[in-house]
PDB file of N, CA and C in Angstrom:
ATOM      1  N   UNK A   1       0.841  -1.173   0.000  1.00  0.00           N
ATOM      2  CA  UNK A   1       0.000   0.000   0.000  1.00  0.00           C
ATOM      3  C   UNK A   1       0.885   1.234   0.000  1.00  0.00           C
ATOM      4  N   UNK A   2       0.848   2.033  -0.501  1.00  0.00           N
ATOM      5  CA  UNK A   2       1.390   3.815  -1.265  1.00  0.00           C
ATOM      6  C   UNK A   2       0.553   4.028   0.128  1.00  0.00           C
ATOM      7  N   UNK A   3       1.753   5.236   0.621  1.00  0.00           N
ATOM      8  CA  UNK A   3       1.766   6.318   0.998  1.00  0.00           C
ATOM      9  C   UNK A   3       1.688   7.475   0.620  1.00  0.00           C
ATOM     10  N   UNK A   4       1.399   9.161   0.585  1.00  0.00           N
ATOM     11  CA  UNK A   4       1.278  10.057   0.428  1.00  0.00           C
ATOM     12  C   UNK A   4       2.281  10.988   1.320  1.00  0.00           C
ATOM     13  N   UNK A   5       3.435  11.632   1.358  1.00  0.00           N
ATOM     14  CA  UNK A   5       4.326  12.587   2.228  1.00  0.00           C
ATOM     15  C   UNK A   5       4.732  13.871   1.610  1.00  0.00           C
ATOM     16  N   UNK A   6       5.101  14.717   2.589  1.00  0.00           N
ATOM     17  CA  UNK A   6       5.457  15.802   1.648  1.00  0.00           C
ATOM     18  C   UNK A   6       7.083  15.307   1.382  1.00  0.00           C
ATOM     19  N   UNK A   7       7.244  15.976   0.285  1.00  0.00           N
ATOM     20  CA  UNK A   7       8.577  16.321  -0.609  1.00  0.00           C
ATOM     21  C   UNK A   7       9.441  17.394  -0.598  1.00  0.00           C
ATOM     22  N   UNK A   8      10.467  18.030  -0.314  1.00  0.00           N
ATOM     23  CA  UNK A   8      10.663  19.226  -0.229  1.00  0.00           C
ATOM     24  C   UNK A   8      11.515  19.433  -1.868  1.00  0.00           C
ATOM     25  N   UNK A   9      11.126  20.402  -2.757  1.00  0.00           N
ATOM     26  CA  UNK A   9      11.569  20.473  -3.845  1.00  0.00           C
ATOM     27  C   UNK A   9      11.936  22.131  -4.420  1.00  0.00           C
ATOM     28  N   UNK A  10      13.761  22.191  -4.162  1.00  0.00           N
ATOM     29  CA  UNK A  10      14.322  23.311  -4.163  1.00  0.00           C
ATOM     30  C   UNK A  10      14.785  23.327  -5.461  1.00  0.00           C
ATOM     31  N   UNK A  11      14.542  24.837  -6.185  1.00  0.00           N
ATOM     32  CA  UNK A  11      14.987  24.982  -7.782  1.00  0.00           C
ATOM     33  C   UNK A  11      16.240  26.282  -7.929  1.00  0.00           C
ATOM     34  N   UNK A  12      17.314  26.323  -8.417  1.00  0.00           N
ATOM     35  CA  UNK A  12      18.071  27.045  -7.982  1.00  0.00           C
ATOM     36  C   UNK A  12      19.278  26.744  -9.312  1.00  0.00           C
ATOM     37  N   UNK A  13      18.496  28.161 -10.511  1.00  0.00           N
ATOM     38  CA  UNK A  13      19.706  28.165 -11.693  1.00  0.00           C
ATOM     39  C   UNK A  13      20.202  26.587 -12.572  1.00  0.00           C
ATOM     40  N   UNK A  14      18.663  26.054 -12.453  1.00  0.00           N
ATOM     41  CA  UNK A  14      18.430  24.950 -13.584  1.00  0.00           C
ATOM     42  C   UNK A  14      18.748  23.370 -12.587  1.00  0.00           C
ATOM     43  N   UNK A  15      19.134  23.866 -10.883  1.00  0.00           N
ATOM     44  CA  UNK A  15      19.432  22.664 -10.209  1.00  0.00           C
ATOM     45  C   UNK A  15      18.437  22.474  -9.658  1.00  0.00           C
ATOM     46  N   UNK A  16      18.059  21.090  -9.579  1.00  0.00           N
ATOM     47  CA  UNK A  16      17.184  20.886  -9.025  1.00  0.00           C
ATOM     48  C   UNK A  16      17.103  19.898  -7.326  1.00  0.00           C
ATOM     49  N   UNK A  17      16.717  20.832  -6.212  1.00  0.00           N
ATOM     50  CA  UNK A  17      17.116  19.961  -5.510  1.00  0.00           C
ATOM     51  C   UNK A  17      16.014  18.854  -4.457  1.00  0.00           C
ATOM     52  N   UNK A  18      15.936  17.743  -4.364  1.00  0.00           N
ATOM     53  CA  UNK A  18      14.763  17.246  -4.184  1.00  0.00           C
ATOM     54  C   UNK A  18      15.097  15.990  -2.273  1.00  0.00           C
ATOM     55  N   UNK A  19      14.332  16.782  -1.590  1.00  0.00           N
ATOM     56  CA  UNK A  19      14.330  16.133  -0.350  1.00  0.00           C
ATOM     57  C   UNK A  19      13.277  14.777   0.064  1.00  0.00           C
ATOM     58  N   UNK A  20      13.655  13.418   0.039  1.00  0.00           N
ATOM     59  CA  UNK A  20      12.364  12.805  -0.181  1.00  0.00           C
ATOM     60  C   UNK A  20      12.329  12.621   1.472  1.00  0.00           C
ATOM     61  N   UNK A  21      12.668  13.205   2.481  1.00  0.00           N
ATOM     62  CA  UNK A  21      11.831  13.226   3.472  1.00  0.00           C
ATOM     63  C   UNK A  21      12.253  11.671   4.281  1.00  0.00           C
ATOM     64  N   UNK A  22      12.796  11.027   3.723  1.00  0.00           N
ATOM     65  CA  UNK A  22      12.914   9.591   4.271  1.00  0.00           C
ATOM     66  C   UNK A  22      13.753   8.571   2.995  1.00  0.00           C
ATOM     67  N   UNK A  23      14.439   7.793   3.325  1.00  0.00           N
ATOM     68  CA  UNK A  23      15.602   6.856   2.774  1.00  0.00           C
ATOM     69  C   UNK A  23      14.792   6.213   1.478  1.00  0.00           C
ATOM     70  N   UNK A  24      14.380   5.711   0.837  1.00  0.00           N
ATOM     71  CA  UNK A  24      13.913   5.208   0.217  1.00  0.00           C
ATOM     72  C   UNK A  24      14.926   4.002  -0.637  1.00  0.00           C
ATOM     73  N   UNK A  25      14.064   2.515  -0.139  1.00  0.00           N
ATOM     74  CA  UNK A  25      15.070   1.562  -0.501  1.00  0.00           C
ATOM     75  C   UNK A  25      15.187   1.355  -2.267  1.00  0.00           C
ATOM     76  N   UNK A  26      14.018   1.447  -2.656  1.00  0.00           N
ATOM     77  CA  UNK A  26      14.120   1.677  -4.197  1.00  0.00           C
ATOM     78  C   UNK A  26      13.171   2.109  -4.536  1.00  0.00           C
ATOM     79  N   UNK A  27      13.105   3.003  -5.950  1.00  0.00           N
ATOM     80  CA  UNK A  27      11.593   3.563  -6.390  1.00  0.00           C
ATOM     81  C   UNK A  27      12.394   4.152  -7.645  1.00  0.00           C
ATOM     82  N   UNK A  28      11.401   5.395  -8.121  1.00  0.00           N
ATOM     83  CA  UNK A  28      11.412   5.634  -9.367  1.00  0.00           C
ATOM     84  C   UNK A  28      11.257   7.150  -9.403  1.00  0.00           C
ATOM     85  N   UNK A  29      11.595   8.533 -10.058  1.00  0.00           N
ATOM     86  CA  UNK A  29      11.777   9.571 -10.140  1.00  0.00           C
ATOM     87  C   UNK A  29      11.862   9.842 -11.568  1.00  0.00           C
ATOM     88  N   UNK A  30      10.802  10.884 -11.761  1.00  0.00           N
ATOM     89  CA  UNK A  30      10.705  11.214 -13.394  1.00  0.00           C
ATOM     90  C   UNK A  30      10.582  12.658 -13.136  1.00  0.00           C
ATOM     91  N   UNK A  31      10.380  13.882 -13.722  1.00  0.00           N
ATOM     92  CA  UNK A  31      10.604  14.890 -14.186  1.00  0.00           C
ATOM     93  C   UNK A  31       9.577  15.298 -15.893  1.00  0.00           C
ATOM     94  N   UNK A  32       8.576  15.841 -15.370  1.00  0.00           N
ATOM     95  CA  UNK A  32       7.681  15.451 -16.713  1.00  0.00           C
ATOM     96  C   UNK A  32       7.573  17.501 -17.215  1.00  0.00           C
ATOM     97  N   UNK A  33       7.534  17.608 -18.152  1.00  0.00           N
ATOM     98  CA  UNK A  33       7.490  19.116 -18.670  1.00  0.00           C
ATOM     99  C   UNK A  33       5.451  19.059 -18.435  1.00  0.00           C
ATOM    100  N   UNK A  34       5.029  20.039 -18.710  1.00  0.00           N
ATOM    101  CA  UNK A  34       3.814  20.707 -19.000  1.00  0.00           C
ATOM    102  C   UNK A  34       2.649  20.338 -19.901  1.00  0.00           C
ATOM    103  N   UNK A  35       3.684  19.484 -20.840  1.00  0.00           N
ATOM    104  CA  UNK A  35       2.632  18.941 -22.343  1.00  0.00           C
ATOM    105  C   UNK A  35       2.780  17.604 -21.766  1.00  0.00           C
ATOM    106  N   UNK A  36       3.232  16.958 -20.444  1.00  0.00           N
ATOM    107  CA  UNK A  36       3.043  15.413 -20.043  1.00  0.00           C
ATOM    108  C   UNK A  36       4.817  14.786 -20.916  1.00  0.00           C
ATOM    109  N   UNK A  37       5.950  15.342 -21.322  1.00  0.00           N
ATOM    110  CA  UNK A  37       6.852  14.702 -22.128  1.00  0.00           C
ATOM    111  C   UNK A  37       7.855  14.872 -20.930  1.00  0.00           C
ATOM    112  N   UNK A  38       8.879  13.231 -20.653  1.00  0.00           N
ATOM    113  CA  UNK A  38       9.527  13.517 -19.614  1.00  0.00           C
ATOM    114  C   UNK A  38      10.929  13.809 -20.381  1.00  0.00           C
ATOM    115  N   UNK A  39      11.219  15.038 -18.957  1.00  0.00           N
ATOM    116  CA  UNK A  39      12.536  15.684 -19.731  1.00  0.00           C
ATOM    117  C   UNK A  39      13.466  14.484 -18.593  1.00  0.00           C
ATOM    118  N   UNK A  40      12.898  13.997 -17.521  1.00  0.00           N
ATOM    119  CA  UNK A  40      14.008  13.428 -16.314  1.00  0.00           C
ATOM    120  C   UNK A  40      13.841  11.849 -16.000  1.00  0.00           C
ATOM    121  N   UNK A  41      14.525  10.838 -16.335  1.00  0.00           N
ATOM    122  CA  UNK A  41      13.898   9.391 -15.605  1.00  0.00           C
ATOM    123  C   UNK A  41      14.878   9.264 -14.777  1.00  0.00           C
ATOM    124  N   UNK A  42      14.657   8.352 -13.057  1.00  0.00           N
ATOM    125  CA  UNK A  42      15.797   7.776 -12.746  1.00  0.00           C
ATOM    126  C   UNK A  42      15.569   6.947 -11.617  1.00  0.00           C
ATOM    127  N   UNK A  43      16.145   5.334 -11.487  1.00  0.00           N
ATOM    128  CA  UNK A  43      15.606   5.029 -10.528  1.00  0.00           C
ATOM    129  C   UNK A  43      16.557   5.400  -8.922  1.00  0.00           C
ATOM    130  N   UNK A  44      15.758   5.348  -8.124  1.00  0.00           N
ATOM    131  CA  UNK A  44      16.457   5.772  -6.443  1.00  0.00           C
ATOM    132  C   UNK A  44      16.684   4.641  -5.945  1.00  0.00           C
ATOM    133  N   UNK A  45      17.590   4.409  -5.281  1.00  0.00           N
ATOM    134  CA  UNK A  45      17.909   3.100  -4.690  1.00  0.00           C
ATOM    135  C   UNK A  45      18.920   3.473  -3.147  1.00  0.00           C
ATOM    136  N   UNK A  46      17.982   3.372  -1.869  1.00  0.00           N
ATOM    137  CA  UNK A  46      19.221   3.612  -0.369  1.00  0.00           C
ATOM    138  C   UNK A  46      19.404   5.004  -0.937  1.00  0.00           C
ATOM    139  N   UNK A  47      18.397   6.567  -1.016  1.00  0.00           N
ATOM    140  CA  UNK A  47      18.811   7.498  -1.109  1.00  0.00           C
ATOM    141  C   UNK A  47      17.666   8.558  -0.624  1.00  0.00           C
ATOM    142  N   UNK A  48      17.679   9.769   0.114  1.00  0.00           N
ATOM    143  CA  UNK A  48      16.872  10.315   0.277  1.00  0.00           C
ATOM    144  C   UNK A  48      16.694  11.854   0.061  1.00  0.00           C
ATOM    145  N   UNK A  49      17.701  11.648  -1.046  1.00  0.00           N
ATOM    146  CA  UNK A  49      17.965  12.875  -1.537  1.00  0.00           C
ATOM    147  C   UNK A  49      18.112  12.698  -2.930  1.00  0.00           C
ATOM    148  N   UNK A  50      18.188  13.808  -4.122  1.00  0.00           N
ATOM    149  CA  UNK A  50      18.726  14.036  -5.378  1.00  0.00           C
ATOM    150  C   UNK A  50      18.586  15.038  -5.906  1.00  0.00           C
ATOM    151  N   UNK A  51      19.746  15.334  -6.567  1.00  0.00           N
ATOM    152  CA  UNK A  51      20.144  16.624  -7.102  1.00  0.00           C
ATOM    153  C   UNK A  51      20.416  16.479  -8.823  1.00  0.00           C
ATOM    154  N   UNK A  52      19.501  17.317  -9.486  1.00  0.00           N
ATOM    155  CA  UNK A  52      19.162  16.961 -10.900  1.00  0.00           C
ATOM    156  C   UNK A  52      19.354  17.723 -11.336  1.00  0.00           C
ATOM    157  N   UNK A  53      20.490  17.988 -12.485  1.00  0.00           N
ATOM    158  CA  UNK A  53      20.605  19.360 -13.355  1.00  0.00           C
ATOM    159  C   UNK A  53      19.945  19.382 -14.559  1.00  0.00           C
ATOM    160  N   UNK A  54      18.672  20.251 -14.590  1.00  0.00           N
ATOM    161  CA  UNK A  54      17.994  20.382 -15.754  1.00  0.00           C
ATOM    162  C   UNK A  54      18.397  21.151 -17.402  1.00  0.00           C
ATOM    163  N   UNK A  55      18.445  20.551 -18.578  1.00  0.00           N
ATOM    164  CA  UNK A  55      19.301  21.649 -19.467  1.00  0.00           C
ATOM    165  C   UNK A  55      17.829  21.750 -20.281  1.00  0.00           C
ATOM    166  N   UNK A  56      16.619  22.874 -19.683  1.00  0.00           N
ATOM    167  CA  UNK A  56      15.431  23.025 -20.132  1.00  0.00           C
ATOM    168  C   UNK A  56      15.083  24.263 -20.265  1.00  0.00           C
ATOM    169  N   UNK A  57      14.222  24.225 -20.882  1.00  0.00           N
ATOM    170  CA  UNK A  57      13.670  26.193 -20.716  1.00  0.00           C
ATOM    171  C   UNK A  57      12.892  26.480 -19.672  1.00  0.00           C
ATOM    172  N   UNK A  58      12.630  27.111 -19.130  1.00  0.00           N
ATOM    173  CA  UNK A  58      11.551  27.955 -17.699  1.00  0.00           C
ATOM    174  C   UNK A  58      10.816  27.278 -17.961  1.00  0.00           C
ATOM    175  N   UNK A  59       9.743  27.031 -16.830  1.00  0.00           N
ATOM    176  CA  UNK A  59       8.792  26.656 -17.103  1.00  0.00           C
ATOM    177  C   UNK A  59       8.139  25.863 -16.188  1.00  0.00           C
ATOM    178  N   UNK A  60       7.134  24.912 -16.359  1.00  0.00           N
ATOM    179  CA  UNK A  60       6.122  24.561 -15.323  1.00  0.00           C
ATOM    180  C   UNK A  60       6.459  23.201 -15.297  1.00  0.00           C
ATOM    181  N   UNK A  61       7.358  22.525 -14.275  1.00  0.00           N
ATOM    182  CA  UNK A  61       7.574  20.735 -14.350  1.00  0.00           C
ATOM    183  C   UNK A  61       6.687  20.351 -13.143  1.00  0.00           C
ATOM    184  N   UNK A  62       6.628  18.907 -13.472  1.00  0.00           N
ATOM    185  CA  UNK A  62       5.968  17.634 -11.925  1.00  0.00           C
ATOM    186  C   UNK A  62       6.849  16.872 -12.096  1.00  0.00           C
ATOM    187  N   UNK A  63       6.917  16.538 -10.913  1.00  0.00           N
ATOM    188  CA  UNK A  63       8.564  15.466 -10.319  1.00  0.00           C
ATOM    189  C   UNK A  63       7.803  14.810  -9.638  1.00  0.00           C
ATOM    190  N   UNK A  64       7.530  13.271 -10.277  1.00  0.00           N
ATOM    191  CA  UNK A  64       6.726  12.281  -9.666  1.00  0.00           C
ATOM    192  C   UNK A  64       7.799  11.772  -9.591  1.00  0.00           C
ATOM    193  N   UNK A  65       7.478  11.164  -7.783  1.00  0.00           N
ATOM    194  CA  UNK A  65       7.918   9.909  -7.073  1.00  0.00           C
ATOM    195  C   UNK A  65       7.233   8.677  -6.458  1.00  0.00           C
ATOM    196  N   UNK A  66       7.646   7.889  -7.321  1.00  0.00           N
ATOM    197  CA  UNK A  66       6.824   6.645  -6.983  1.00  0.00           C
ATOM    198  C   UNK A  66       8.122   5.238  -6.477  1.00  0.00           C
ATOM    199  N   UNK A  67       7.456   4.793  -4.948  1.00  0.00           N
ATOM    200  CA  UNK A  67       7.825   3.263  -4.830  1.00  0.00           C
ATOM    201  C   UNK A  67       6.865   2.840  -3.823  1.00  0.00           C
ATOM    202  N   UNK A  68       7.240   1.919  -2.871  1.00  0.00           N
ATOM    203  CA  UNK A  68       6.423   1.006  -2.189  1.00  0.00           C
ATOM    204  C   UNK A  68       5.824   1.720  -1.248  1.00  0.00           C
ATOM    205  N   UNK A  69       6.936   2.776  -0.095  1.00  0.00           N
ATOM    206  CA  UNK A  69       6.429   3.529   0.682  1.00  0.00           C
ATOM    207  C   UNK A  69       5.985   4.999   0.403  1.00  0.00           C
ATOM    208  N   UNK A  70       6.375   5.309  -0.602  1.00  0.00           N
ATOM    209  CA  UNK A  70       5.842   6.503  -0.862  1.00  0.00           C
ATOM    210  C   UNK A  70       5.658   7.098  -2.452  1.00  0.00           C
ATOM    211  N   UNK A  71       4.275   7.235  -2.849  1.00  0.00           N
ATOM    212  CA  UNK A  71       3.871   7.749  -3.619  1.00  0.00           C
ATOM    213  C   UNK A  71       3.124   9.439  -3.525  1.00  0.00           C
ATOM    214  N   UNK A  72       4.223  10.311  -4.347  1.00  0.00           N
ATOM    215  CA  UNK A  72       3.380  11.680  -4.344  1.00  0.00           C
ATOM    216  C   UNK A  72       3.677  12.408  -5.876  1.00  0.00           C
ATOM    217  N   UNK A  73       3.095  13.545  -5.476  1.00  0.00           N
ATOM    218  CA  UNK A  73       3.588  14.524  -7.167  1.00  0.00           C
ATOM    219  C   UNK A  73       3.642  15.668  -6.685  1.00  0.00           C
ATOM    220  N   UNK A  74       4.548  16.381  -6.683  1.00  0.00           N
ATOM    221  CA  UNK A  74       4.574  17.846  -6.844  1.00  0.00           C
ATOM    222  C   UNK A  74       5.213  18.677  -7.577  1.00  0.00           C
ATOM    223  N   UNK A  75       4.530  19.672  -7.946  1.00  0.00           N
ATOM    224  CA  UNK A  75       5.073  20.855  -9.267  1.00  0.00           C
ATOM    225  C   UNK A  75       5.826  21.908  -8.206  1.00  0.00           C
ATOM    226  N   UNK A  76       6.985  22.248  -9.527  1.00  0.00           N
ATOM    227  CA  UNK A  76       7.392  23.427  -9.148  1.00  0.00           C
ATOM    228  C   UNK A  76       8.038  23.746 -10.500  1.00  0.00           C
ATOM    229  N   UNK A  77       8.219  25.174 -10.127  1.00  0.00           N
ATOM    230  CA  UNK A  77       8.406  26.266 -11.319  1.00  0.00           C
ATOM    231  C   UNK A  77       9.833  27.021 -11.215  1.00  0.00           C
ATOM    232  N   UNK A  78      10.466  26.534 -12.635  1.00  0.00           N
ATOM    233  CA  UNK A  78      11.766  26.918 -12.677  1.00  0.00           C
ATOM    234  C   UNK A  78      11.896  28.499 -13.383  1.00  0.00           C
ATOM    235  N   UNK A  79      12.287  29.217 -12.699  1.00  0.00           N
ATOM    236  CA  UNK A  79      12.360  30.520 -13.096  1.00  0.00           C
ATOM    237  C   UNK A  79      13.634  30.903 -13.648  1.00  0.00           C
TER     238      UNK A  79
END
């Protein structure tokens, strides 16, 4: 059964920095643009952190994280 947690998700000159709040033994991390096309895939494995350098234009992304214990989505906006 998926969980729901918050995420903390810091954007800073195309870096992206993403707090998952707790270790996560394996799961999955994508990065999807606005029209649904992913600019980011990657799987997490023993990590509760990641730092993603985006080479994209401004704009409006969702950074879905999905595994066993925790499933969420949240947008944020790269300025």
């Amino acid at each position: 059964m998926a969980n729901t947690k918050s995420v903390m998700v810091l954007v800073r000159d195309k870096i992206v920095y993403i707090d998952l709040g707790e270790i996560l033994k394996q799961g999955r991390l994508s990065i999807d643009d606005i029209k649904g096309n992913t600019v980011y895939k990657a799987e997490i494995a023993d990590s509760h952190y990641e730092v993603i350098i985006l080479d994209q234009p401004r704009g409006k992304y969702w950074v879905n994280i999905t595994s066993d214990s925790l499933k969420t989505k949240k947008s944020f906006h790269i300025k």
